[in-house]
C-alpha atoms as a PDB file:
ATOM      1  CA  UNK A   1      16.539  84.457 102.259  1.00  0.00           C
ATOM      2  CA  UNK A   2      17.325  82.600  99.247  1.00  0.00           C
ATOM      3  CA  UNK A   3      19.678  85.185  98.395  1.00  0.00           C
ATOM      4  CA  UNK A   4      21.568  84.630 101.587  1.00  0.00           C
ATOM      5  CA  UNK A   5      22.028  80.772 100.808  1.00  0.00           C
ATOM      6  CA  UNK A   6      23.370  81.823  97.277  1.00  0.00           C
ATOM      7  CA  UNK A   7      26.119  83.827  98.472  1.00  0.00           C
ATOM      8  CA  UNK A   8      26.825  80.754 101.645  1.00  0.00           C
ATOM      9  CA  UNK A   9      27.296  78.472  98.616  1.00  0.00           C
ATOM     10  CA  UNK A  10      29.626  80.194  96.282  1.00  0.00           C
ATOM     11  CA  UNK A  11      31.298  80.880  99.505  1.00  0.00           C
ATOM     12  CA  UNK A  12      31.844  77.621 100.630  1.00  0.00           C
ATOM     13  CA  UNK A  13      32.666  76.600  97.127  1.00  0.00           C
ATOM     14  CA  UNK A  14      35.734  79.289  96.743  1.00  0.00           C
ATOM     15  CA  UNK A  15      36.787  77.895 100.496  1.00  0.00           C
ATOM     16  CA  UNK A  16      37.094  74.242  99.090  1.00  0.00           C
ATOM     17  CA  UNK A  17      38.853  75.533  95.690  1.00  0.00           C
ATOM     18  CA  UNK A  18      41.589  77.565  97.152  1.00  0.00           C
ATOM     19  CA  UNK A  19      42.425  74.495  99.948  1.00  0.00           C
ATOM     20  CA  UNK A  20      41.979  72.496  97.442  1.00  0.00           C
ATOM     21  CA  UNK A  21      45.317  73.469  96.334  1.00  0.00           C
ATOM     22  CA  UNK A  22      47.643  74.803  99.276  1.00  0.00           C
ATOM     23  CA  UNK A  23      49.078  72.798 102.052  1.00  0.00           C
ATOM     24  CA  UNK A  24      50.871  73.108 105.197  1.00  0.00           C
ATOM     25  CA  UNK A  25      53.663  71.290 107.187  1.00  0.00           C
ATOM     26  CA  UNK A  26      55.563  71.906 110.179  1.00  0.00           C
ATOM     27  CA  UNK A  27      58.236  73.710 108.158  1.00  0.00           C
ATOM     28  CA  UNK A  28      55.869  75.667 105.996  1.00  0.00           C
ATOM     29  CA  UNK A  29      52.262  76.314 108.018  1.00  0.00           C
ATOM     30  CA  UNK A  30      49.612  77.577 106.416  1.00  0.00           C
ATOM     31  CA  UNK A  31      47.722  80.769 107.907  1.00  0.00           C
ATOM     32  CA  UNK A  32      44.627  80.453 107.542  1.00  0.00           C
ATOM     33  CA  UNK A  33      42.617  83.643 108.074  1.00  0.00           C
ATOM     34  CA  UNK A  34      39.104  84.031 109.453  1.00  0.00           C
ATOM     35  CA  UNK A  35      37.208  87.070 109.245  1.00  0.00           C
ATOM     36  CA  UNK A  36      34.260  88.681 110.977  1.00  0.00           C
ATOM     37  CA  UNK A  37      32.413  91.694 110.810  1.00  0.00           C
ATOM     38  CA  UNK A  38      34.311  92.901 114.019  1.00  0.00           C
ATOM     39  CA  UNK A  39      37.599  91.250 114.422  1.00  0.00           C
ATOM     40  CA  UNK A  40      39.991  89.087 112.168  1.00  0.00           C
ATOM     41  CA  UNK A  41      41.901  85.743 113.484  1.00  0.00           C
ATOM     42  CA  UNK A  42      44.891  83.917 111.806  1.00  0.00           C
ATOM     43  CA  UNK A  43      46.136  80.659 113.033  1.00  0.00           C
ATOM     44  CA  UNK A  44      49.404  78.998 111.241  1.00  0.00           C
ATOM     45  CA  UNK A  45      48.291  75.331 111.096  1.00  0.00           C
ATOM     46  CA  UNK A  46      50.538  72.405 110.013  1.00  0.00           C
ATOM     47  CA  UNK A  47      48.351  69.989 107.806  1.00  0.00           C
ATOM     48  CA  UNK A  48      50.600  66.809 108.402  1.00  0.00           C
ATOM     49  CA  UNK A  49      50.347  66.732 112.179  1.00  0.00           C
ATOM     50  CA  UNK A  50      47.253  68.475 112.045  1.00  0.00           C
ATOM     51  CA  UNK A  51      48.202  70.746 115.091  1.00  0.00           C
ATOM     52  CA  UNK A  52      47.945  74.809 115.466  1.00  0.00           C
ATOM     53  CA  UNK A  53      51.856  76.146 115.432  1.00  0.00           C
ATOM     54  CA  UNK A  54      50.715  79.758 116.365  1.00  0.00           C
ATOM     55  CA  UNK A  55      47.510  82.077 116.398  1.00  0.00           C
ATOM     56  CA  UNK A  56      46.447  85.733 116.816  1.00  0.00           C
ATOM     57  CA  UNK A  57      43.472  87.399 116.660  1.00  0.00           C
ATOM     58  CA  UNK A  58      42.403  91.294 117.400  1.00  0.00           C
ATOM     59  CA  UNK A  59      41.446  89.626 120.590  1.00  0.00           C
ATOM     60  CA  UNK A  60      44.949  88.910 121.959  1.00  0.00           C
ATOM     61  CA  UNK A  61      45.946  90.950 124.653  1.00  0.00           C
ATOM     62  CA  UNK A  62      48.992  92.573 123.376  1.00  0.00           C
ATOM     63  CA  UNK A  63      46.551  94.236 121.015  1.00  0.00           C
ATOM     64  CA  UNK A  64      43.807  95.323 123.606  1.00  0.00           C
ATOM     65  CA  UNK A  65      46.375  98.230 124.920  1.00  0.00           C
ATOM     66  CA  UNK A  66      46.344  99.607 121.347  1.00  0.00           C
ATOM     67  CA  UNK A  67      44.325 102.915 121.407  1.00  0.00           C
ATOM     68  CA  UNK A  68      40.799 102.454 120.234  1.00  0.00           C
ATOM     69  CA  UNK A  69      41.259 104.919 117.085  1.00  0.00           C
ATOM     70  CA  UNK A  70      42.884 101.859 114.935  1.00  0.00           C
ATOM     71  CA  UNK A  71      40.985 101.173 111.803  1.00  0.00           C
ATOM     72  CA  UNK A  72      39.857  97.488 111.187  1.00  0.00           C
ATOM     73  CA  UNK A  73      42.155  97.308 108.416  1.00  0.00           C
ATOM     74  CA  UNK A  74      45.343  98.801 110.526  1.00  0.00           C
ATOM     75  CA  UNK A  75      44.605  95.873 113.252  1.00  0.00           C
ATOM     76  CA  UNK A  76      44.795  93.197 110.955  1.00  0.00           C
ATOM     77  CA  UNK A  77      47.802  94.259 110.133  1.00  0.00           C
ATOM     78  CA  UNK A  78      49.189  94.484 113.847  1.00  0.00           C
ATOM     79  CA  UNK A  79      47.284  90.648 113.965  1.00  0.00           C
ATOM     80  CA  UNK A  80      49.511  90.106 111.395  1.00  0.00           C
ATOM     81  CA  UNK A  81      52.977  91.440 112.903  1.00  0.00           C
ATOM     82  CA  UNK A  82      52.127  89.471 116.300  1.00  0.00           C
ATOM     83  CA  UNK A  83      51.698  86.713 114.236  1.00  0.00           C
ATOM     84  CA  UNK A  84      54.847  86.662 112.311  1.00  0.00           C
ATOM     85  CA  UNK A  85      56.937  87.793 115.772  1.00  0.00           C
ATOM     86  CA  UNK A  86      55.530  84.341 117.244  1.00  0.00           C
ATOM     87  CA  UNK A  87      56.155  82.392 113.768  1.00  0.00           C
ATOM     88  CA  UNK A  88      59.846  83.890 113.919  1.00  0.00           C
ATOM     89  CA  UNK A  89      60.379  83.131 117.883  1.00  0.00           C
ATOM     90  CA  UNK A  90      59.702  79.507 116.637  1.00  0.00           C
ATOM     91  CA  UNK A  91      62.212  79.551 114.013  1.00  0.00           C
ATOM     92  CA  UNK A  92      59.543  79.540 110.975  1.00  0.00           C
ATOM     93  CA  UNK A  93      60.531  82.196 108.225  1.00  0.00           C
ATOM     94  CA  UNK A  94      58.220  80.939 105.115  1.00  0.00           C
ATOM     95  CA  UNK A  95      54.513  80.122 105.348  1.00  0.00           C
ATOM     96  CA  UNK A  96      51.209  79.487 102.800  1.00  0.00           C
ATOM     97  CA  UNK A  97      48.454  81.960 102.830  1.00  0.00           C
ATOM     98  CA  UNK A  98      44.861  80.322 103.316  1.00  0.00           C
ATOM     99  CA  UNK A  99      42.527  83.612 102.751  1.00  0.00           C
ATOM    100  CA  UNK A 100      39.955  80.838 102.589  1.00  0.00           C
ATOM    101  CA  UNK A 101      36.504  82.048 101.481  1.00  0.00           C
ATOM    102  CA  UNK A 102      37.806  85.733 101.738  1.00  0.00           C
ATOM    103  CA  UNK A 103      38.688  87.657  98.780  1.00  0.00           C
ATOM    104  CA  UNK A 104      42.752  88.718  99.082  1.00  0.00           C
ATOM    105  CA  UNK A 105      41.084  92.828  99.144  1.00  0.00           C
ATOM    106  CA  UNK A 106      41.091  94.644 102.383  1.00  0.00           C
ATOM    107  CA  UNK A 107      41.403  93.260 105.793  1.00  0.00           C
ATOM    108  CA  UNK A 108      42.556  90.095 104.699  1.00  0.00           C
ATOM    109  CA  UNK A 109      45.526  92.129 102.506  1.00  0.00           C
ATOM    110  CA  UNK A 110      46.260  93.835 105.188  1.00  0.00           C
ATOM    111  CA  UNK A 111      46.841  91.033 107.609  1.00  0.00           C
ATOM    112  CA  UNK A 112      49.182  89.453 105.074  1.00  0.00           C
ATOM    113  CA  UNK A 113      51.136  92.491 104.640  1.00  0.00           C
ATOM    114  CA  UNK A 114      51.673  92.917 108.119  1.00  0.00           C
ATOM    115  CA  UNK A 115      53.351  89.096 108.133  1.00  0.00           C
ATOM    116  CA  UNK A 116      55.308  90.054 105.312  1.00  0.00           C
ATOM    117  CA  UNK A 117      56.414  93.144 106.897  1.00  0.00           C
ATOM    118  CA  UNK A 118      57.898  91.043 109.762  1.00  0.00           C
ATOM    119  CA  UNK A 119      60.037  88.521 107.599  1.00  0.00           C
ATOM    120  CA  UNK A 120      58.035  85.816 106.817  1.00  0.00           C
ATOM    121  CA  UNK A 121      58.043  84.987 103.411  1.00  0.00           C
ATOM    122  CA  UNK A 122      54.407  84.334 101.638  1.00  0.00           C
END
């Protein structure tokens, strides 16, 4: 157990340092990503308004059509193209990437990627 509240608190404390130093605005969201062992959810957030501008998640239901032979890491990066489409239907073409407590390896790569792949400029 004590193990478990270790890796919690170096955990929270990369979370606060990389905030710590990004910001979003209406213009320029930030996407901050949240990952779980089963599914991965963005949402592009606008810190100066403090409002949600757009979200996805492996939940959304253009995704749940998708056959069920996708790797975790190939639908974060479909999360990540449904994303961008909405950021770009809203006229938004740059944003910040918020991997929060998540190292930039992996699923959380991939997601960004997949925005990237779409236009949006990280």
């Amino acid at each position: 157990m004590a193990s478990t509240r270790k890796l919690e608190k170096i955990r929270e404390r990369r979370k606060r340092r990389v905030r710590s130093k990004i910001y979003g605005t209406q213009v320029r969201p930030r996407l901050s990503v949240f990952r779980s062992s089963r599914y991965i959810y963005v949402q592009a957030i606008a810190d100066d308004t403090g409002e949600t501008l757009a979200q996805a998640s492996a939940l959304n239901k253009e995704l749940k059509g998708n056959p069920e032979g996708l790797k975790k890491t190939e639908t974060a990066r479909e999360v990540g193209k449904l994303l961008a489409k909405d950021l770009l239907s809203k006229n938004i073409k740059e944003a910040v990437f918020d991997r929060g407590s998540f190292l930039y390896h992996g699923r959380v790569k991939s997601l960004a990627e997949g925005v990237r792949e779409m236009g949006v400029k990280l």
